[in-house]
N, C-alpha and C. Protein backbone atom coordinates (compact mmCIF):
# COMPACT_ATOMS: atom_id res chain seq x y z
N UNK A 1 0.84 -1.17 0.00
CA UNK A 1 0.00 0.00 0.00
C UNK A 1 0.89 1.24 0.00
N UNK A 2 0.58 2.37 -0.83
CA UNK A 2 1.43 3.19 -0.83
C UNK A 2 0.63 4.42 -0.74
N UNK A 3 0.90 5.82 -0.46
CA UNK A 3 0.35 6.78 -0.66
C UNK A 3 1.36 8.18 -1.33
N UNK A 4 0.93 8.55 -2.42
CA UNK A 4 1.76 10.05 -2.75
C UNK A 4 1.35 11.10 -2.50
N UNK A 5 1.92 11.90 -1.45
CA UNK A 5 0.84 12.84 -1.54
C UNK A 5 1.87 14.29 -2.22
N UNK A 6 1.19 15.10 -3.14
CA UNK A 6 1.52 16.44 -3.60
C UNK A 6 1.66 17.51 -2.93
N UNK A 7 2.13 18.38 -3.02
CA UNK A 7 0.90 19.67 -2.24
C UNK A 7 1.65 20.58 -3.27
N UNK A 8 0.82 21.56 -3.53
CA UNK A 8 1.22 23.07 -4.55
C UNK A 8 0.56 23.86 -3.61
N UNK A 9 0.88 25.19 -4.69
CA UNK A 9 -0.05 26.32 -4.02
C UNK A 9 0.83 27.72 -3.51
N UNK A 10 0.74 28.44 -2.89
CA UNK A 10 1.29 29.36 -2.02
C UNK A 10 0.45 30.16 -1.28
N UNK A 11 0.82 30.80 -0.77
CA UNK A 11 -0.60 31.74 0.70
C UNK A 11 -1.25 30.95 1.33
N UNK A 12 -1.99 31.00 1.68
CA UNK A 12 -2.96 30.16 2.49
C UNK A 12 -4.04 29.51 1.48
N UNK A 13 -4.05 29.18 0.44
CA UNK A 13 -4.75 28.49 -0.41
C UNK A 13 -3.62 27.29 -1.03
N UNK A 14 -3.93 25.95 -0.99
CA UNK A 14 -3.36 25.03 -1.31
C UNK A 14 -4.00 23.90 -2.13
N UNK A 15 -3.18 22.97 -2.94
CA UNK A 15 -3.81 21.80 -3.51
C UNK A 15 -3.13 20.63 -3.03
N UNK A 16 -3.47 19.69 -2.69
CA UNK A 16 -2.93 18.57 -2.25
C UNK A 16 -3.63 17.73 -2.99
N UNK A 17 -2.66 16.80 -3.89
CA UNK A 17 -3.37 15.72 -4.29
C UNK A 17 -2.52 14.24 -4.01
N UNK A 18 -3.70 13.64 -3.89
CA UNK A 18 -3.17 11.95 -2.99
C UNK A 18 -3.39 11.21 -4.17
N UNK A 19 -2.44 10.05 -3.91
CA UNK A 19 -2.63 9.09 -5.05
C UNK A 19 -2.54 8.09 -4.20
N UNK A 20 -2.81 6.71 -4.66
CA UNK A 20 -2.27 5.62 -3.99
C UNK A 20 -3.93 4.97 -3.37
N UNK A 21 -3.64 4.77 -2.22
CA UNK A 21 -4.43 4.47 -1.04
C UNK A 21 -4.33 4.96 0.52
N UNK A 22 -5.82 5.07 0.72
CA UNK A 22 -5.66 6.10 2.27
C UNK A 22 -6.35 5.33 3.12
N UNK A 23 -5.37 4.51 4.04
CA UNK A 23 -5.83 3.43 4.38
C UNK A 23 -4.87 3.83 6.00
N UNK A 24 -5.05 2.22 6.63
CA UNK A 24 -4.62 2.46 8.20
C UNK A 24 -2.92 2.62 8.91
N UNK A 25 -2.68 2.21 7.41
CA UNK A 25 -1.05 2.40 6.96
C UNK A 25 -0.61 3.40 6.64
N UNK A 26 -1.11 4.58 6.06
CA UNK A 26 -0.58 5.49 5.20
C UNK A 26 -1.00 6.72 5.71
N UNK A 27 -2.33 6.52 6.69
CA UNK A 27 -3.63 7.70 7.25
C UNK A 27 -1.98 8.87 7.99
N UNK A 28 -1.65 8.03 8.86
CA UNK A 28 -0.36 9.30 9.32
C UNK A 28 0.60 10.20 8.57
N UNK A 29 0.53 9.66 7.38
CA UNK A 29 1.62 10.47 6.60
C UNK A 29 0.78 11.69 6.09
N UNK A 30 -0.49 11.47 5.97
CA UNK A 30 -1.50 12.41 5.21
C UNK A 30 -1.83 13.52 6.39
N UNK A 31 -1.89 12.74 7.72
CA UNK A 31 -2.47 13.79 8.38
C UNK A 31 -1.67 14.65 9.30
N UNK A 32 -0.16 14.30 9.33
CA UNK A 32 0.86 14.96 9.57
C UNK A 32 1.23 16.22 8.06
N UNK A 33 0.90 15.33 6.92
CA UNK A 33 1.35 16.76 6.33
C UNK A 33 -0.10 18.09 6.15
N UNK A 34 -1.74 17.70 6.58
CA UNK A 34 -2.16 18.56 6.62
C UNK A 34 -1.98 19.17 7.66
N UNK A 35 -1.77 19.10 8.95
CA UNK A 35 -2.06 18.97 10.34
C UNK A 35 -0.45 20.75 9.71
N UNK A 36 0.55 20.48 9.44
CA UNK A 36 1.60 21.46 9.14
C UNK A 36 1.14 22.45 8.39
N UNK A 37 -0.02 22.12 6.80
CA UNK A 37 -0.19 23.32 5.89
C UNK A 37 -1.23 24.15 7.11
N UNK A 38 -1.98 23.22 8.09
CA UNK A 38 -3.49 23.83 8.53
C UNK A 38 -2.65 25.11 9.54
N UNK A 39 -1.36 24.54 10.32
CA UNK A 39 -0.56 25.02 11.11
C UNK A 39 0.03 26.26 10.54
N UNK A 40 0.81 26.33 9.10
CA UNK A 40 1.26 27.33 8.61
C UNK A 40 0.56 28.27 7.82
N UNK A 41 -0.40 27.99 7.06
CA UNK A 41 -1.15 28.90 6.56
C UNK A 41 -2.71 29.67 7.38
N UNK A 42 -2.52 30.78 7.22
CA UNK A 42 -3.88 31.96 8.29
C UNK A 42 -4.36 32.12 7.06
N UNK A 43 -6.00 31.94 6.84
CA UNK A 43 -6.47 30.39 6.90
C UNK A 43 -5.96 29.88 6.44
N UNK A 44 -6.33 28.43 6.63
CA UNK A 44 -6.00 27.48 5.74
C UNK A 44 -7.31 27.24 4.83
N UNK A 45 -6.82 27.33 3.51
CA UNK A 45 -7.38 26.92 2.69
C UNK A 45 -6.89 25.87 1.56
N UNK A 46 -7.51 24.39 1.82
CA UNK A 46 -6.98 23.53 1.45
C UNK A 46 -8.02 22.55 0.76
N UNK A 47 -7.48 22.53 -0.83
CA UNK A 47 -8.52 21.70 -1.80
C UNK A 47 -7.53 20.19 -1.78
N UNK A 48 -8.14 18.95 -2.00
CA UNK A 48 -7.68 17.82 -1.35
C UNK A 48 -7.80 17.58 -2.81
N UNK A 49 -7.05 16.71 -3.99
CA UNK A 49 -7.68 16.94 -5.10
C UNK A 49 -7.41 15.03 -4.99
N UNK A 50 -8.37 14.11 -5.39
CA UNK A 50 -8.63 12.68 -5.04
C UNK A 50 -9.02 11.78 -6.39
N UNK A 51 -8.77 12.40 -7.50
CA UNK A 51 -8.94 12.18 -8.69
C UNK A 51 -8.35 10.77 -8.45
N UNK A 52 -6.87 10.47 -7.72
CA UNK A 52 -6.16 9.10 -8.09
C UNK A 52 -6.16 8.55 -6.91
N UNK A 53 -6.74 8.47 -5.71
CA UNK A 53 -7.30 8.58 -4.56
C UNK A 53 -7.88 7.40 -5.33
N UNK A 54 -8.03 6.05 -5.11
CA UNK A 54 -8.44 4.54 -5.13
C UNK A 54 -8.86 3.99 -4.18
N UNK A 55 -9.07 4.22 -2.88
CA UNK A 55 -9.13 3.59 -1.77
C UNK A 55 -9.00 4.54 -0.83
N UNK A 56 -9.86 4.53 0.17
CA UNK A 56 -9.66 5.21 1.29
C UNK A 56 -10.82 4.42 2.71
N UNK A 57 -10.44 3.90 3.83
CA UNK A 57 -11.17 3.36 4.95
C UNK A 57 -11.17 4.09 5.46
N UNK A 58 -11.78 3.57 7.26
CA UNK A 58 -12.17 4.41 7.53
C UNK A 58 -11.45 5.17 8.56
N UNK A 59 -10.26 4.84 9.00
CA UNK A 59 -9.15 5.39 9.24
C UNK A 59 -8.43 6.99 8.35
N UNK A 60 -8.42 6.81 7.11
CA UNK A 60 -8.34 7.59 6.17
C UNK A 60 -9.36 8.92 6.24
N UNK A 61 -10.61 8.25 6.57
CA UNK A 61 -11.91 9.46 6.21
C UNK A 61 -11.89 9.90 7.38
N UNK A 62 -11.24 9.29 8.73
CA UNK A 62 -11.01 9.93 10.23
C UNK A 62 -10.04 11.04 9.30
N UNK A 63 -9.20 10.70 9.07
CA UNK A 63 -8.03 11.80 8.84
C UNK A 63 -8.37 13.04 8.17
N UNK A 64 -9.60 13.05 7.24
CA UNK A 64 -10.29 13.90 6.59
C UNK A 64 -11.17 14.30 7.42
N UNK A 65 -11.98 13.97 7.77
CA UNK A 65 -13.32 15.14 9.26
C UNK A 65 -12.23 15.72 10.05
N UNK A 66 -11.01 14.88 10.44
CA UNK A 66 -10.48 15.57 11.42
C UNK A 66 -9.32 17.23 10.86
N UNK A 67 -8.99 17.03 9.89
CA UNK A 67 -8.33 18.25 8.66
C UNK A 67 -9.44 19.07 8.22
N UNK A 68 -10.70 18.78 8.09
CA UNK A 68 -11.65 19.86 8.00
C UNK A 68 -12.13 20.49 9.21
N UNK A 69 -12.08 19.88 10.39
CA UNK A 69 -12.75 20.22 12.07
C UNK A 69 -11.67 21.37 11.79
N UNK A 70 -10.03 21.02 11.61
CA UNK A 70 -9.20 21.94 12.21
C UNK A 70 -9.17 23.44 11.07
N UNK A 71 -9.08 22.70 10.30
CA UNK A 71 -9.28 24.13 9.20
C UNK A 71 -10.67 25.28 9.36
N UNK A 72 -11.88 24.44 9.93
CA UNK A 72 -12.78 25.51 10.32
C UNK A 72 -12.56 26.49 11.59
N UNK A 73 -11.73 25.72 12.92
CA UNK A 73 -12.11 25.86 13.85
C UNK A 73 -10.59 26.99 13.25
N UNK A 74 -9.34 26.88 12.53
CA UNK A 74 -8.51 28.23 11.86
C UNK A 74 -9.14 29.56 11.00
N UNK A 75 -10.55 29.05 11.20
CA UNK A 75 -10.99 30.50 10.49
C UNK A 75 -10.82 29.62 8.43
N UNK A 76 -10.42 28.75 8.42
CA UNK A 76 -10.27 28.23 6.55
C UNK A 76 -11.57 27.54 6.31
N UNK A 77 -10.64 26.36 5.36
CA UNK A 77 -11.78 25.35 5.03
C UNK A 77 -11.32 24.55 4.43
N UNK A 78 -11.64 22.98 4.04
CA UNK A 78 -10.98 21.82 3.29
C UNK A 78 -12.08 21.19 2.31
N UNK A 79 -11.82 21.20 1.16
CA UNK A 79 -12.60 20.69 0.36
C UNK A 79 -12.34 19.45 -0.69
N UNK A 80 -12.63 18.71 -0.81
CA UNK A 80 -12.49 17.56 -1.38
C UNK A 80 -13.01 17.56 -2.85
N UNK A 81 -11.87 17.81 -3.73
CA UNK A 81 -12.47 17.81 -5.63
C UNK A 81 -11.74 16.60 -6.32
N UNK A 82 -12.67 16.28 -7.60
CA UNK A 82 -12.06 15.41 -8.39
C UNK A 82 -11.96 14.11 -8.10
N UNK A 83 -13.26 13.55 -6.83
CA UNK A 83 -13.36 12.54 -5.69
C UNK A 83 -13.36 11.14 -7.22
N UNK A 84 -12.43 10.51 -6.38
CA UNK A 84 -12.34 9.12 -7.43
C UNK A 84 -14.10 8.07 -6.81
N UNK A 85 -14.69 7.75 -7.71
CA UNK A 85 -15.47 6.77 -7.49
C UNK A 85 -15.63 6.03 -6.16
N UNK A 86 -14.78 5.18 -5.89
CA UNK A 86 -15.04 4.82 -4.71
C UNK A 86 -15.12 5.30 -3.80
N UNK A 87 -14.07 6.37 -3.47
CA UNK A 87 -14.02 7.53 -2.50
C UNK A 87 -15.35 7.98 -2.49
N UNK A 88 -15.79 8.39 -3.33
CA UNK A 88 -17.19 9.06 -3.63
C UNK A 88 -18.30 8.07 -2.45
N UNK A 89 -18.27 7.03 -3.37
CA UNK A 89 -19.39 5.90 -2.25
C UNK A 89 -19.23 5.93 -0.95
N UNK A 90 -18.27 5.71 -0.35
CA UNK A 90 -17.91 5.87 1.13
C UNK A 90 -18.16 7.39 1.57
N UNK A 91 -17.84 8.26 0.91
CA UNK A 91 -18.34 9.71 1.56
C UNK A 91 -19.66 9.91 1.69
N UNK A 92 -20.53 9.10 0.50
CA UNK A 92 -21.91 9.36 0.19
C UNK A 92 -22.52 8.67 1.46
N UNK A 93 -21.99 6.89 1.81
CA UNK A 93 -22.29 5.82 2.65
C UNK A 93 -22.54 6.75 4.13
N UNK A 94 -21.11 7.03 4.26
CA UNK A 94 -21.49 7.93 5.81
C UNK A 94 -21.51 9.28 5.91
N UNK A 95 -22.24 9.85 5.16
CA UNK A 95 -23.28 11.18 5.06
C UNK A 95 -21.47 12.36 5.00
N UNK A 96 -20.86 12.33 4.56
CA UNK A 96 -19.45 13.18 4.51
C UNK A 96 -19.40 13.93 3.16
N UNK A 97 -20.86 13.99 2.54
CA UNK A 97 -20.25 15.07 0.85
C UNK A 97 -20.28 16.37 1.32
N UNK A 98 -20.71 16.92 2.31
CA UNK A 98 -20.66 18.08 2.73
C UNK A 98 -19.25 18.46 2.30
N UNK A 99 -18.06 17.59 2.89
CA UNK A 99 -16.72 17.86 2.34
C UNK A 99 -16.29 18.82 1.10
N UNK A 100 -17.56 17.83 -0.40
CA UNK A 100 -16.74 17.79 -1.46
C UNK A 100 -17.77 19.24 -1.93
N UNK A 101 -18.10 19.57 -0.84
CA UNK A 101 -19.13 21.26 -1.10
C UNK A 101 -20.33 20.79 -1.59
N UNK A 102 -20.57 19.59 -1.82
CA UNK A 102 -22.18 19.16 -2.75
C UNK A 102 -22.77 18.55 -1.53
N UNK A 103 -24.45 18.58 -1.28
CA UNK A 103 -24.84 17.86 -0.77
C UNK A 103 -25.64 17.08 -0.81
C-alpha cells in the first residue's frame, strides 16, 4: 500500500493531491502533512484533489473530518475535488459530501 501525496499552491490556499491508497497504513503520513499546511497557513485553505485517490477506509476518512474540524475551527476550510469513485461511495455511505461542497 502506498500513498503520494503532492501539495502546490502558495498563501494560504493550497492543492494537495493523494494518489495511492488512504488506508490504516498510510492515514499518518497524510495527516501529519495537513495537520503542518493547517498550522502554517492563516487560513488554511486547502482543496484535497482525489482524482487518483483509489481507496480510502475508515481510518483515512477519520483523517479527513479531522483536517476539515481543524481548518474551520482556523478560520479556513478543506474541500475535497475530483473525488475518485469509490471515495465518492464511502463519503456518500457515511453522510461526509458536505466535504466535497455538494450535498
Amino acid at each position: 500500500m502506498f500513498l503520494k501525496i503532492t501539495s502546490t499552491g502558495t498563501g494560504s490556499r493550497r492543492v494537495v493531491r493523494l494518489e495511492g491508497e488512504l488506508d490504516v497504513t498510510t492515514a499518518n503520513s497524510l495527516s501529519t502533512e495537513l495537520a503542518g499546511l493547517i498550522t502554517s497557513t492563516t487560513p488554511p485553505r486547502i482543496v484535497l484533489d482525489l482524482s487518483a485517490l483509489a481507496f480510502c477506509d475508515s481510518t483515512g476518512l477519520g483523517v479527513l473530518i479531522t483536517a476539515a474540524h481543524e481548518c474551520h475551527i482556523a478560520g479556513g476550510w478543506l474541500r475535497l475535488d475530483n473525488v475518485h469513485p469509490a471515495v465518492e461511495r464511502l463519503l456518500t455511505i457515511t453522510g461526509m459530501t458536505e466535504l466535497t461542497g455538494r450535498d
